[in-house]
Every structure is written in structure tokens, then in C-alpha cells.
Protein backbone atom coordinates (compact mmCIF):
# COMPACT_ATOMS: atom_id res chain seq x y z
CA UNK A 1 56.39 33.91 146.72
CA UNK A 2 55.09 36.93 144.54
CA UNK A 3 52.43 37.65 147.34
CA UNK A 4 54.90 37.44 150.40
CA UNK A 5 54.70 40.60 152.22
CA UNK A 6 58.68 39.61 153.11
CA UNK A 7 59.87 39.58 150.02
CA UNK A 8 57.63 42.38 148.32
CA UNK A 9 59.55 44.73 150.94
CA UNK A 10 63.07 43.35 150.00
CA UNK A 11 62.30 44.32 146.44
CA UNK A 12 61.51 47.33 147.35
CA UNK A 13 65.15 47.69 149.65
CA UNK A 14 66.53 46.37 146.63
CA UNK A 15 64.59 48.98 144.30
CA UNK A 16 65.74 52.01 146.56
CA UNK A 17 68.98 50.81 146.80
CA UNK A 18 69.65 49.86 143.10
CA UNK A 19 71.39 46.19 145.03
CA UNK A 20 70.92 42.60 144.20
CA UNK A 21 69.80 40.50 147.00
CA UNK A 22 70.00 36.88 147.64
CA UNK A 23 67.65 35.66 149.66
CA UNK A 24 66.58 32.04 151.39
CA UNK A 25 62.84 31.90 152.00
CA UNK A 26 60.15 28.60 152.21
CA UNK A 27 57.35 28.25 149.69
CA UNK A 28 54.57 26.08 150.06
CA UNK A 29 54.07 23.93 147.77
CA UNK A 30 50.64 21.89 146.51
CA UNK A 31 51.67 18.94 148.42
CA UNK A 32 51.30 20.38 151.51
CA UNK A 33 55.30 20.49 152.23
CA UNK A 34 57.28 23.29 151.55
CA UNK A 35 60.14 24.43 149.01
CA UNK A 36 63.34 25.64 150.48
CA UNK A 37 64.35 28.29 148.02
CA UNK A 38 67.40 30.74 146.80
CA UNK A 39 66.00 33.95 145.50
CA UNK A 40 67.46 36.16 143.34
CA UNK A 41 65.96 39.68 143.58
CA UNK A 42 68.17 41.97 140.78
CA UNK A 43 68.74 45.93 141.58
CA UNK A 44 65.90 46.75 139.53
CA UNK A 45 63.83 44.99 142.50
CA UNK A 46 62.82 42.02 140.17
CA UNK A 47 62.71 38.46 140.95
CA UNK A 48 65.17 37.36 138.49
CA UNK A 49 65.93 33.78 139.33
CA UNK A 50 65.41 31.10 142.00
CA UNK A 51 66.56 27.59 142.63
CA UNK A 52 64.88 24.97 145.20
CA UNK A 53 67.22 23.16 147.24
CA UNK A 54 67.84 19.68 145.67
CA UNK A 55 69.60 17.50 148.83
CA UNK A 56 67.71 17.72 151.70
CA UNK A 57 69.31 17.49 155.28
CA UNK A 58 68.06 14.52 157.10
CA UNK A 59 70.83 14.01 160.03
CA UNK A 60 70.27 13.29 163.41
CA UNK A 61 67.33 14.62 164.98
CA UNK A 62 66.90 17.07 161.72
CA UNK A 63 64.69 15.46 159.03
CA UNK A 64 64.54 18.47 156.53
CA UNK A 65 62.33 15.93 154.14
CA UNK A 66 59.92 15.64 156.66
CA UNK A 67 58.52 18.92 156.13
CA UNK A 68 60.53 19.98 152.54
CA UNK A 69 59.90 18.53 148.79
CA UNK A 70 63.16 18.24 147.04
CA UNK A 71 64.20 20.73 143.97
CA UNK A 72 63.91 18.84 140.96
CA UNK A 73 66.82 21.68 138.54
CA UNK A 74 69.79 23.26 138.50
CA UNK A 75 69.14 26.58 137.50
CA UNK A 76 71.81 28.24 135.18
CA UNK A 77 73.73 31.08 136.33
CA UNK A 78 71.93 34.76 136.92
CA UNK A 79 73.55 37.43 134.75
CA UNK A 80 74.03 39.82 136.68
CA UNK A 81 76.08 43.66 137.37
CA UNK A 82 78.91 41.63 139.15
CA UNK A 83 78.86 38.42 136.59
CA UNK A 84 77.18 35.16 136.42
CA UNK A 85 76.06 33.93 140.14
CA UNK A 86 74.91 30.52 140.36
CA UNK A 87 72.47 29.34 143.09
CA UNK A 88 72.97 26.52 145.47
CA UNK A 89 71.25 26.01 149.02
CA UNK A 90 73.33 24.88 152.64
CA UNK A 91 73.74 20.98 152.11
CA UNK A 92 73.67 20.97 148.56
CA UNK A 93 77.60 21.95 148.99
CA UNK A 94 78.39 18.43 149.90
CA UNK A 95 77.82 17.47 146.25
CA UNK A 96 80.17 18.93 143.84
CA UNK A 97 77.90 17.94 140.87
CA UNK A 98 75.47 20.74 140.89
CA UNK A 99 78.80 23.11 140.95
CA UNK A 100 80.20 21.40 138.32
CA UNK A 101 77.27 21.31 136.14
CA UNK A 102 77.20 25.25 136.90
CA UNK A 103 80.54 25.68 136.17
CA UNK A 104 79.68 24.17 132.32
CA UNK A 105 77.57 27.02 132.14
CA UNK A 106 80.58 29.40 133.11
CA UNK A 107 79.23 30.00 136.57
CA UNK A 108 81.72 33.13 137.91
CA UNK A 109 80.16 33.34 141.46
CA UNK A 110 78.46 30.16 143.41
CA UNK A 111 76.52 30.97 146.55
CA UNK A 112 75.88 28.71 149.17
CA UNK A 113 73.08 30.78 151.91
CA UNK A 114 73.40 27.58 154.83
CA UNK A 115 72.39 26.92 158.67
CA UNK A 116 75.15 24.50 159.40
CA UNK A 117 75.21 22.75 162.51
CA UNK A 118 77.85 23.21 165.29
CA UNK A 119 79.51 19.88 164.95
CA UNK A 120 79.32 19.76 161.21
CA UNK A 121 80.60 23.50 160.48
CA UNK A 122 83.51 22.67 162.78
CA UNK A 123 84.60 19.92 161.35
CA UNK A 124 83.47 20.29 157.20
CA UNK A 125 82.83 23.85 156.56
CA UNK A 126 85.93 25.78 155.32
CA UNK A 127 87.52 22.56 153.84
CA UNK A 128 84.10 22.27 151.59
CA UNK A 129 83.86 25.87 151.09
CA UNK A 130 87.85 25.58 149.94
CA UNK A 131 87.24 22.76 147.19
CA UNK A 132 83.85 24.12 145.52
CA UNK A 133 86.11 27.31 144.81
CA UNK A 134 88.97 25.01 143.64
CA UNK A 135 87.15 22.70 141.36
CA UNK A 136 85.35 25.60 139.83
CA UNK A 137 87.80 27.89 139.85
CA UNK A 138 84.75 30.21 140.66
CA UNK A 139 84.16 32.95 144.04
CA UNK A 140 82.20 30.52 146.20
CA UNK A 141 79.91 33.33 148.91
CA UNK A 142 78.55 31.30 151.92
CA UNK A 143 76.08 33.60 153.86
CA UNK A 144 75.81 31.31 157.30
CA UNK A 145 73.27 31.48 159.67
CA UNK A 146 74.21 32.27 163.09
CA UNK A 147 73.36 31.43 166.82
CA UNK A 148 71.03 29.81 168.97
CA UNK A 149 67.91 29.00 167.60
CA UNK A 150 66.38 27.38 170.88
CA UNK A 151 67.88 24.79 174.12
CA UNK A 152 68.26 22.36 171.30
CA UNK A 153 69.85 23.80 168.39
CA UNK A 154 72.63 26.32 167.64
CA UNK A 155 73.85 27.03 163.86
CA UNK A 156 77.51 27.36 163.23
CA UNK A 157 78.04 31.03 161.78
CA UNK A 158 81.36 31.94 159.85
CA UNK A 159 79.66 33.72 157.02
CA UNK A 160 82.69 33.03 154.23
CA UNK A 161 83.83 33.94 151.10
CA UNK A 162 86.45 31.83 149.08
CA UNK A 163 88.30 32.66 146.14
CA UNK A 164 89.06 31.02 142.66
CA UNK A 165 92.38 29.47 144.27
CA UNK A 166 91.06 28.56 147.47
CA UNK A 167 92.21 31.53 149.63
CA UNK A 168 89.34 32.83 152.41
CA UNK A 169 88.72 36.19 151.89
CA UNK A 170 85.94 36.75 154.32
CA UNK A 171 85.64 34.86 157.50
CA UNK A 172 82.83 35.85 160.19
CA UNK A 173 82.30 35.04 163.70
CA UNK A 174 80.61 32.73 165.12
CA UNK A 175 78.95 34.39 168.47
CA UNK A 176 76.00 35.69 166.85
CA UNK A 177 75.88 38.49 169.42
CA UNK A 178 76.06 40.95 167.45
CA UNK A 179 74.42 41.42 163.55
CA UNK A 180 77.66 41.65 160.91
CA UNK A 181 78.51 43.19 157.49
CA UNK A 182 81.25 42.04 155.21
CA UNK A 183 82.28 43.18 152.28
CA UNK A 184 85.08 41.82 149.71
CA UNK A 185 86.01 42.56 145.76
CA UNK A 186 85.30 39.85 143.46
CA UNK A 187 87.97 39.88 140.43
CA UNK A 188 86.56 38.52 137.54
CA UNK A 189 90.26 39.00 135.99
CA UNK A 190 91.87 37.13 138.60
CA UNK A 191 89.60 34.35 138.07
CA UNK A 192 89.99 34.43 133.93
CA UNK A 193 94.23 34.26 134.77
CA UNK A 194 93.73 31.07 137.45
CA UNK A 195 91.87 29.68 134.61
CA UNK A 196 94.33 30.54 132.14
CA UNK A 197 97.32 29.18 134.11
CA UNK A 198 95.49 26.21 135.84
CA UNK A 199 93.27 24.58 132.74
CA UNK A 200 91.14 21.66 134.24
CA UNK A 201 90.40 20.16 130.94
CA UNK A 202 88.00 17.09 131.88
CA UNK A 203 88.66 13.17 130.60
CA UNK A 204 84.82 12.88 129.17
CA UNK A 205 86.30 10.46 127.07
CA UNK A 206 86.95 8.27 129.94
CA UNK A 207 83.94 9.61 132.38
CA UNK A 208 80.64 11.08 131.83
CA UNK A 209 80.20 14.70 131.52
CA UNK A 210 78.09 16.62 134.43
């Protein structure tokens, strides 16, 4: 990853720029398969933080484990200019768990980079998106890939962002004609008052803490 003439330029965008930037790459790894990774490069142009994907898609014709080796952490939040970001990977947002388990560690932000499918981002995306940002009471940023990849595959789109109560703030298209920017404010205040006003205050009494 250190080597990668890719990302050795976006820390350099990043440097010039003085901006964070999230970004999904592959990594081989020793067993010959690959590592499907979040990185975190900070506005200093540092690798700050990464997390490998831990649920691997295997629906369908797509068998992700065929050519990826599972994550084997969740990585606690990245402190960063904007608050603590934690880092989650496409079909890892099926399982509230890992969002949970960051929101112990007072996650602010959750990202979710992701190449949903047509069918699936029709009928699951927003209404996932929606309760990882309710059960966390945390800004949950999608980044989604977008268009046709070849004959056989097309990803969904509808790049998202989600606040603390569950209202979408940021909703792209899905064309992929054209390449998109979108920009929204993330309120840490707002999110300390939903917390204040909505406590979820867990039974671990009666079930296991995550």
C-alpha cells in the first residue's frame, strides 16, 4: 500500500490541498488473495488509519471470497479535523455490530465507500443507510460507486449522506453519466442534542455488550 503509485499521488492531492481523503483500494496479501481496504489519508498527506473489509459479498454470480481474505478488526475511530470517523466497507453495512461496537468508542462519523448492485441498492440501500445513522445516532457518509462496469454488471450509485436522526442530507444520481460533487455540514452539536434528548441506554444486563 505504501509503494502504490495510486495512493502516493492521493497523498500528495491530500498534502497540497491540506484535505482528508477516504479511499477504497485492494492489497495483496501473502496468501495470494487480496485485502479490500478503507484508507484513511489525513490533510497532512499521512496514512492515518485503515480497516479491511470484514463480510465479504458472495451473492449470485459475485463471490467476493473467491478472490478477497476477510478483515480480521474493527478499527477504532480516526481523530480527525471534522471528529471521530469510523471505517466500514460496502456490505459490511448489513451488520449493525461493527457500528455498534464503533459507536462504544464514540464514533461521530461512520463511512460506508460501497458498489451496490442494482437490485440490492433499490430495494436495501437508503432504509440501511437510515438505521446505521439511527442506532448510532452518528453521520453515516456512503460514497457509492456508479454505472456500468461491463454487459454484465451495473452498480447502483446514490452516493448518500444520513444524519444522526435519520434524515438524507445528500442523495446522488444514479446515471453515472456524468462525475458528481456533494458537499453537506456535519453538526457535531446537533448530534450531542439527539443524544441528549434520545438516550439509548443498552440492557447489558440482559444481553451481551458489542
Amino acid at each position: 500500500m505504501e509503494t502504490s503509485p495510486f495512493v502516493l499521488a492521493l497523498q500528495k492531492a491530500a498534502k497540497e490541498s491540506a484535505l482528508a481523503i477516504n479511499v477504497g483500494i485492494h492489497v495483496s496479501m501473502n496468501n495470494g488473495k487480496l485485502a479490500n481496504r478503507s484508507c484513511w489519508i489525513n490533510e497532512k498527506g499521512e496514512i492515518e488509519s485503515y480497516y479491511d473489509k470484514l463480510h465479504l459479498f458472495d451473492y449470485g454470480v459475485l463471490r467476493e471470497s473467491n478472490s478477497v481474505e476477510g478483515g480480521k478488526t474493527i478499527v477504532p475511530p480516526v481523530r480527525t479535523v471534522i471528529g471521530r470517523v469510523g471505517l466500514m466497507i460496502c456490505f459490511d453495512l448489513r451488520f449493525p455490530e461493527i457500528s455498534l461496537a464503533l459507536k462504544r468508542q464514540n464514533a461521530q462519523i461512520i463511512t460506508y465507500p460501497s458498489a451496490f448492485t442494482v437490485k440490492t441498492g433499490q430495494a436495501h440501500w437508503e432504509t440501511l443507510l437510515k438505521s446505521r445513522a439511527i442506532e448510532t445516532q452518528a453521520y453515516v457518509i456512503a460514497a457509492a460507486q456508479v454505472g456500468a462496469h461491463n454487459e454484465k454488471r451495473t452498480s447502483y450509485g446514490h452516493s448518500m449522506v444520513v444524519d444522526p436522526w435519520g434524515k438524507v442530507l445528500l442523495d446522488m444520481t444514479g446515471d453515472g453519466i456524468e462525475a458528481e460533487i456533494g458537499l453537506v455540514d456535519v453538526d457535531l452539536d446537533y448530534r450531542e442534542k439527539i443524544k441528549s434528548e434520545m438516550p439509548l441506554l443498552r440492557r447489558t444486563d440482559v444481553y451481551p455488550e458489542i
